[in-house]
PDB file of N, CA and C in Angstrom:
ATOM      1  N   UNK A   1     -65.408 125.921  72.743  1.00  0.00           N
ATOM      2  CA  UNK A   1     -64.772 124.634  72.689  1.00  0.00           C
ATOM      3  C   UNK A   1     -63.328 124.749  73.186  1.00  0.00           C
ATOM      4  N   UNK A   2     -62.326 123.929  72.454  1.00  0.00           N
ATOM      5  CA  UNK A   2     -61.186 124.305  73.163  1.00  0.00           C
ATOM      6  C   UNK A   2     -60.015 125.813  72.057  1.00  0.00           C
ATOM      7  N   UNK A   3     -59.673 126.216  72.760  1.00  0.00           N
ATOM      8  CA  UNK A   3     -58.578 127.038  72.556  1.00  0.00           C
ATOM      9  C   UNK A   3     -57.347 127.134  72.614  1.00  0.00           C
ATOM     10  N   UNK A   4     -56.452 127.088  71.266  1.00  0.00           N
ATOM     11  CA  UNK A   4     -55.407 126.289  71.467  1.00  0.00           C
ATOM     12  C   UNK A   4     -54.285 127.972  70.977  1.00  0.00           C
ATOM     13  N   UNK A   5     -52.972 127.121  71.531  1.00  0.00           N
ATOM     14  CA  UNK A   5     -52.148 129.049  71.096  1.00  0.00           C
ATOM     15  C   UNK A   5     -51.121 128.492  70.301  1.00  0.00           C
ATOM     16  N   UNK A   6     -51.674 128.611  69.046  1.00  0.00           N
ATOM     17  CA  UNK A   6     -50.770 128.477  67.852  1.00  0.00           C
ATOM     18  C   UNK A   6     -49.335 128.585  67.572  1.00  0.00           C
ATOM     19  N   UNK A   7     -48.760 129.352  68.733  1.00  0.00           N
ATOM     20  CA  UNK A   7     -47.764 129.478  68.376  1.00  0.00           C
ATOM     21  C   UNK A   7     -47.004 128.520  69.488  1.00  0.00           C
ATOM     22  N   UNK A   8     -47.864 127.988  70.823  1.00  0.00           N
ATOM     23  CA  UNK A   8     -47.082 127.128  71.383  1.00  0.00           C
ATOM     24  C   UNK A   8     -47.188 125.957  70.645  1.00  0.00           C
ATOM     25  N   UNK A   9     -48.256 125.301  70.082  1.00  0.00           N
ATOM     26  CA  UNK A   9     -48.659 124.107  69.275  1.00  0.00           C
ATOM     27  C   UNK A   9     -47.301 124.310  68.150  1.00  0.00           C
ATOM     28  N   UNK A  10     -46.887 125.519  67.431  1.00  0.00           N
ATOM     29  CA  UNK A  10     -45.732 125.255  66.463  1.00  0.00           C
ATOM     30  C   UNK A  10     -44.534 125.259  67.386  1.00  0.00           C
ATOM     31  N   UNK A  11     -44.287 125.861  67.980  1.00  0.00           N
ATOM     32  CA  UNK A  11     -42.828 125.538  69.099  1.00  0.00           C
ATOM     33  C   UNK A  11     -43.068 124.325  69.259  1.00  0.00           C
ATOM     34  N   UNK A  12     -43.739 123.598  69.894  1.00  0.00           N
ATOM     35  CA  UNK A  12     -43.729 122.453  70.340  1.00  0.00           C
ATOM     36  C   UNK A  12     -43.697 121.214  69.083  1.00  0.00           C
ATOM     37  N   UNK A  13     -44.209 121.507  68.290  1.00  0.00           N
ATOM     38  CA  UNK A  13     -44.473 120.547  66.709  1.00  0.00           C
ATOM     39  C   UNK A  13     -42.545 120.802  66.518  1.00  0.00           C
ATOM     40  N   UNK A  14     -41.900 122.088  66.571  1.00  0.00           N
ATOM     41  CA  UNK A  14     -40.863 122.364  65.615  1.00  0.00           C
ATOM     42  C   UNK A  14     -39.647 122.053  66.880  1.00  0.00           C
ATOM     43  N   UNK A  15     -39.609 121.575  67.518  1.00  0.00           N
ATOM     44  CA  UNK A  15     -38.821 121.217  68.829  1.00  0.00           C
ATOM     45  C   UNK A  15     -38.725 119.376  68.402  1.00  0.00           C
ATOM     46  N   UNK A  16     -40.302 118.807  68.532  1.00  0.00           N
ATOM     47  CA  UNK A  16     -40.220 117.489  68.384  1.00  0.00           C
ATOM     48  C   UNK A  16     -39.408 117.306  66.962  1.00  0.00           C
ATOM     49  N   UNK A  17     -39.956 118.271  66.196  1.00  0.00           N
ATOM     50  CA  UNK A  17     -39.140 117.281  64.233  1.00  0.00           C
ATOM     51  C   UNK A  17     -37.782 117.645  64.330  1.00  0.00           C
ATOM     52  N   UNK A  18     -37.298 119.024  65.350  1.00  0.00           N
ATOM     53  CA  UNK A  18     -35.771 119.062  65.353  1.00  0.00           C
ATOM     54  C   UNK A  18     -35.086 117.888  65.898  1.00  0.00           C
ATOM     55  N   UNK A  19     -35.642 117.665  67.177  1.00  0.00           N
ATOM     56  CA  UNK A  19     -34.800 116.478  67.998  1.00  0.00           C
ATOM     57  C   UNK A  19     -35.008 115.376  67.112  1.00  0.00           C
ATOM     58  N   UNK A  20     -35.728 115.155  66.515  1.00  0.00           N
ATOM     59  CA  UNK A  20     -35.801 113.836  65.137  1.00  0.00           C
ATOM     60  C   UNK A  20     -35.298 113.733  64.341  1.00  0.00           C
ATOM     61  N   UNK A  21     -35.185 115.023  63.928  1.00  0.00           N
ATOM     62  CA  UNK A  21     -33.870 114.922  62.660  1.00  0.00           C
ATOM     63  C   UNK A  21     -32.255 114.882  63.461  1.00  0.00           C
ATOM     64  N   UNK A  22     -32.421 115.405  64.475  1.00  0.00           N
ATOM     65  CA  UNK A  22     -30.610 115.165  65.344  1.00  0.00           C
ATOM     66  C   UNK A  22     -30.476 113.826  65.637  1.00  0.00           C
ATOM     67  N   UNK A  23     -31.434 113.143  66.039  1.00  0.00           N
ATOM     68  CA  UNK A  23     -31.474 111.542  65.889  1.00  0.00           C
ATOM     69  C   UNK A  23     -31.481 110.983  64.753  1.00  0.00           C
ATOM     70  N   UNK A  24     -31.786 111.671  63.548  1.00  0.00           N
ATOM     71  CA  UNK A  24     -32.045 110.779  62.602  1.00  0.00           C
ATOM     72  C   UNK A  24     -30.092 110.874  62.047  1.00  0.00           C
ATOM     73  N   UNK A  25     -29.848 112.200  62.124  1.00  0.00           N
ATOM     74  CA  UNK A  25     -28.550 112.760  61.972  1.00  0.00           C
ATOM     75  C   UNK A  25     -27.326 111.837  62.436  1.00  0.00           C
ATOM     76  N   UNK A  26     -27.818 111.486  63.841  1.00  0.00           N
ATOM     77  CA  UNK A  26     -26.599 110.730  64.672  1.00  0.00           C
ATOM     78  C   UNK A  26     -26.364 109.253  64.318  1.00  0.00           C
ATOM     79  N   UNK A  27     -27.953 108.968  64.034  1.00  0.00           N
ATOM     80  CA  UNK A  27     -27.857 107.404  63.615  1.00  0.00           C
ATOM     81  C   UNK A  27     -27.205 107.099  62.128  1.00  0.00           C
ATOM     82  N   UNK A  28     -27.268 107.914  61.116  1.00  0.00           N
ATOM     83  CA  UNK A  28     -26.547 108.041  59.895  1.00  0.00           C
ATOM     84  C   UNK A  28     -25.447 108.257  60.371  1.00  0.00           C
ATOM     85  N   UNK A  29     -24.449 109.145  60.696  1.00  0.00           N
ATOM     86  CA  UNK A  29     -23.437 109.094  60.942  1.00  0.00           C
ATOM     87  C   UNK A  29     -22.671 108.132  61.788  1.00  0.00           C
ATOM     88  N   UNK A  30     -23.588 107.329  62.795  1.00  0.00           N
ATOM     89  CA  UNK A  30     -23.083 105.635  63.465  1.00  0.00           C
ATOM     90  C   UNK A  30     -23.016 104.841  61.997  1.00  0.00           C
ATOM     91  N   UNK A  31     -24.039 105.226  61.477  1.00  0.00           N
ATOM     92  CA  UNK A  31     -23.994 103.860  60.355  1.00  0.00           C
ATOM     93  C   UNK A  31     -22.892 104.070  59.361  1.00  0.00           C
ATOM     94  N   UNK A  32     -22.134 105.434  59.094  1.00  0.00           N
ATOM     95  CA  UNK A  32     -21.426 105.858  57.994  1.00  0.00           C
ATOM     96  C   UNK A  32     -19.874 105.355  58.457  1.00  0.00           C
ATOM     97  N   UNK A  33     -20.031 105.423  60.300  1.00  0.00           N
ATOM     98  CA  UNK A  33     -18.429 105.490  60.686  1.00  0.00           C
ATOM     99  C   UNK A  33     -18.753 103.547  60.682  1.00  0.00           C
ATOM    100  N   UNK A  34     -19.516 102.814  61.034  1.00  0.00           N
ATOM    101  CA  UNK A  34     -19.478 101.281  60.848  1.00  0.00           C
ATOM    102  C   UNK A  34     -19.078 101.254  59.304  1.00  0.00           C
ATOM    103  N   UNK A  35     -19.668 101.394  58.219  1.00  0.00           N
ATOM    104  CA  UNK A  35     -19.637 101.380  57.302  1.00  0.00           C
ATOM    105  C   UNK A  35     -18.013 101.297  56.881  1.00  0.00           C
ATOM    106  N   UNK A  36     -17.203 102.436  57.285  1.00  0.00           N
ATOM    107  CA  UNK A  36     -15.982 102.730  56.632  1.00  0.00           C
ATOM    108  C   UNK A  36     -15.341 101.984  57.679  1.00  0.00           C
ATOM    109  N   UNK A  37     -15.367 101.086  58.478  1.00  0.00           N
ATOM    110  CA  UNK A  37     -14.646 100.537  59.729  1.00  0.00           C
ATOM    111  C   UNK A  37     -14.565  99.313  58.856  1.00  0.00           C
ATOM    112  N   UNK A  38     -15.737  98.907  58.095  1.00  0.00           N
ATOM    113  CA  UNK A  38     -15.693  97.742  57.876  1.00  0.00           C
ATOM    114  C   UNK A  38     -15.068  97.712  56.455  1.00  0.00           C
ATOM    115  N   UNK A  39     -15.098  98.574  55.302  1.00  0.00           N
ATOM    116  CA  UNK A  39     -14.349  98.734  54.249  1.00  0.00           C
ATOM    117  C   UNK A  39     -12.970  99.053  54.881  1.00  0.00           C
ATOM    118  N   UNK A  40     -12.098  99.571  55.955  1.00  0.00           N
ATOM    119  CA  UNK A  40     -10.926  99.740  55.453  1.00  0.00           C
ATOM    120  C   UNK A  40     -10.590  98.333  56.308  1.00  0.00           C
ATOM    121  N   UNK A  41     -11.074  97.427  56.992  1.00  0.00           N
ATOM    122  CA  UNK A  41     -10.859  95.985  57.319  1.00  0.00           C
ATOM    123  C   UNK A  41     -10.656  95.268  56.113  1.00  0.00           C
ATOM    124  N   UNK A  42     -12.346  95.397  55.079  1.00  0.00           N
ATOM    125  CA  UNK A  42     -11.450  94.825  54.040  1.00  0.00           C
ATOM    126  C   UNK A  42     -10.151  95.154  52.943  1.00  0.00           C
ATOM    127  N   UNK A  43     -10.629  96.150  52.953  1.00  0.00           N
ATOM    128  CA  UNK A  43      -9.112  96.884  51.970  1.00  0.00           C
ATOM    129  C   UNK A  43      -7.838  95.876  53.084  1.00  0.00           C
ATOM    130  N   UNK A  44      -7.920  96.123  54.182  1.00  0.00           N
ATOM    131  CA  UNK A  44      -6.265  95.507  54.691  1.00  0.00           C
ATOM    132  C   UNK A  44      -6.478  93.831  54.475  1.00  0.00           C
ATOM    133  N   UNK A  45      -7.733  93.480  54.922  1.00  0.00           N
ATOM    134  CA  UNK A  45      -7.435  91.891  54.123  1.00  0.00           C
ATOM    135  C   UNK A  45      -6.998  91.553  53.080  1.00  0.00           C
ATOM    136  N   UNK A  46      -7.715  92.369  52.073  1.00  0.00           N
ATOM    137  CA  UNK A  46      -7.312  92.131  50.320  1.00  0.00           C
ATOM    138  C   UNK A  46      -6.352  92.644  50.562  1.00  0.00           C
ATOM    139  N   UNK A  47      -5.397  93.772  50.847  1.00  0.00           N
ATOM    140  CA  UNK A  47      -3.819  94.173  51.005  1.00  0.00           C
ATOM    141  C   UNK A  47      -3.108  92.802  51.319  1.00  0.00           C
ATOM    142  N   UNK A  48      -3.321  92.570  52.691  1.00  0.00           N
ATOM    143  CA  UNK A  48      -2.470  91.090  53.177  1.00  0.00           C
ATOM    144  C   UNK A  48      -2.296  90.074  52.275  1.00  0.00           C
ATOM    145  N   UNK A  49      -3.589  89.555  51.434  1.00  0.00           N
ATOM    146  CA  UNK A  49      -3.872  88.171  50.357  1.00  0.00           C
ATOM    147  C   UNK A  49      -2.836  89.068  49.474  1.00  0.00           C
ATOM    148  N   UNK A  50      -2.761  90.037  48.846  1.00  0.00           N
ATOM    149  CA  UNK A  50      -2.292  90.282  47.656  1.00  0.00           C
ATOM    150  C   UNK A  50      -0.778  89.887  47.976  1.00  0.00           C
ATOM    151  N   UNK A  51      -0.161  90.580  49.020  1.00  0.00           N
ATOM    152  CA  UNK A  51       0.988  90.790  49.636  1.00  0.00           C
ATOM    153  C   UNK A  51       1.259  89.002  50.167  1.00  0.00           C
ATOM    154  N   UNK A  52       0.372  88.184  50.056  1.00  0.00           N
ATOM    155  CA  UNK A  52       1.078  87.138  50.685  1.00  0.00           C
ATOM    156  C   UNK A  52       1.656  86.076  49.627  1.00  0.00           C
ATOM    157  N   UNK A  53       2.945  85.079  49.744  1.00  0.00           N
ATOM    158  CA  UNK A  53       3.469  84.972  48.826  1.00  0.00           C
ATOM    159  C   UNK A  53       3.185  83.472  48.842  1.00  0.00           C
ATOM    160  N   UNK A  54       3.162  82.408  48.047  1.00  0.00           N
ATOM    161  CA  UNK A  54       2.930  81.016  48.399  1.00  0.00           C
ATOM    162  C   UNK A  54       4.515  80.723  48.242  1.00  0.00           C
ATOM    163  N   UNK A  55       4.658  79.625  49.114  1.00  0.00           N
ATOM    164  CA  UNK A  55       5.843  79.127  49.095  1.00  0.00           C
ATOM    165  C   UNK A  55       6.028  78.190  48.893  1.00  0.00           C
ATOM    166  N   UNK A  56       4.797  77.202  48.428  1.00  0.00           N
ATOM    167  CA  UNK A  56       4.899  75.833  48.244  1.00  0.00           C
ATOM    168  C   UNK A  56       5.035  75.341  46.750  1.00  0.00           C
ATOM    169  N   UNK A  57       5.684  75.077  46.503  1.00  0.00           N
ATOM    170  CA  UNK A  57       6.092  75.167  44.715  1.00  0.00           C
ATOM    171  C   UNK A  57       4.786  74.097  44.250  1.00  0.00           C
ATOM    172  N   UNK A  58       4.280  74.178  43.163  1.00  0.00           N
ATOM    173  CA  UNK A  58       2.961  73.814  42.410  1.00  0.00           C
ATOM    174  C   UNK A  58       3.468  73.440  41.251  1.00  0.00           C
ATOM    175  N   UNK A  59       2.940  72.590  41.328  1.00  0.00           N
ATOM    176  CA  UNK A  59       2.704  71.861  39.235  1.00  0.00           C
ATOM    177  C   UNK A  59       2.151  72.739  38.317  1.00  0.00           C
ATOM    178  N   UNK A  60       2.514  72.907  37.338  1.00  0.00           N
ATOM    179  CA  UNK A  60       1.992  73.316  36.524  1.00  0.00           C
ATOM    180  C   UNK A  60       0.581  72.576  35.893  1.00  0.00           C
ATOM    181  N   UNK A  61      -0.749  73.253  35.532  1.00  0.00           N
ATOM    182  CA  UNK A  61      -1.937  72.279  34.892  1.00  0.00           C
ATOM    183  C   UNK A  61      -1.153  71.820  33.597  1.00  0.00           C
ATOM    184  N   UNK A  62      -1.615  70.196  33.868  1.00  0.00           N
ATOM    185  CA  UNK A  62      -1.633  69.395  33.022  1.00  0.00           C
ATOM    186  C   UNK A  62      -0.285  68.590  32.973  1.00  0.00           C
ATOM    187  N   UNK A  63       0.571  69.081  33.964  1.00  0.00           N
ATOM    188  CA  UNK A  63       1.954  68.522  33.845  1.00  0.00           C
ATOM    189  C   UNK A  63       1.520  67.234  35.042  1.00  0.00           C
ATOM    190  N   UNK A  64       2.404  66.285  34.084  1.00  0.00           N
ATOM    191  CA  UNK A  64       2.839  64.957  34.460  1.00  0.00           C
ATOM    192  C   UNK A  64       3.944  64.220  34.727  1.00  0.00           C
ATOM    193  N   UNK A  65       3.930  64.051  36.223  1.00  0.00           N
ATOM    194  CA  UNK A  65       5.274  63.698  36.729  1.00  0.00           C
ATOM    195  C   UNK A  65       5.736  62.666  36.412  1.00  0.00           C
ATOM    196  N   UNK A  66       6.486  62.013  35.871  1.00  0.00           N
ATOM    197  CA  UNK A  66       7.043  60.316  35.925  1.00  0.00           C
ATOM    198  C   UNK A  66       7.502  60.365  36.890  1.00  0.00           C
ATOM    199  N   UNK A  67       7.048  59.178  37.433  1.00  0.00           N
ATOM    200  CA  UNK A  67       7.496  58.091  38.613  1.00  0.00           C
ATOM    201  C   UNK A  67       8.624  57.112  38.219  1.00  0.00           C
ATOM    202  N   UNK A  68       9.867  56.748  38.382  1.00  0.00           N
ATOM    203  CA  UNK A  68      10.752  55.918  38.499  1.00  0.00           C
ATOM    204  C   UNK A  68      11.479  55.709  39.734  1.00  0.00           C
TER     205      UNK A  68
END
């Protein structure tokens, strides 16, 4: 029947799952550097809001202005 050489069938099996895991490798590490691109965006938004000051003077709740 057929005759196969075991040890090229494992080279060849252990070649394909390497290059799969270096892909699987590269695509985690795209997703890890998006990941932290997009947390230190927000960290500087929430920095800016914290850091920003209102300048428009506000009522206090429940206070009532008279009109004259």
């Amino acid at each position: 029947m057929f005759e196969f050489d075991l040890a090229a069938l494992f080279s060849i099996e252990n070649r394909v799952l390497k290059q799969s895991g270096e892909n699987t490798h590269a695509a985690i590490n795209d997703l890890s550097e998006d990941v932290r691109t997009k947390i230190d965006d927000i960290y500087i938004a929430l920095s800016q809001l914290a850091n920003k000051k209102d300048l428009t003077k506000r009522n206090p709740i429940g206070y009532i202005k008279n009109v004259e």
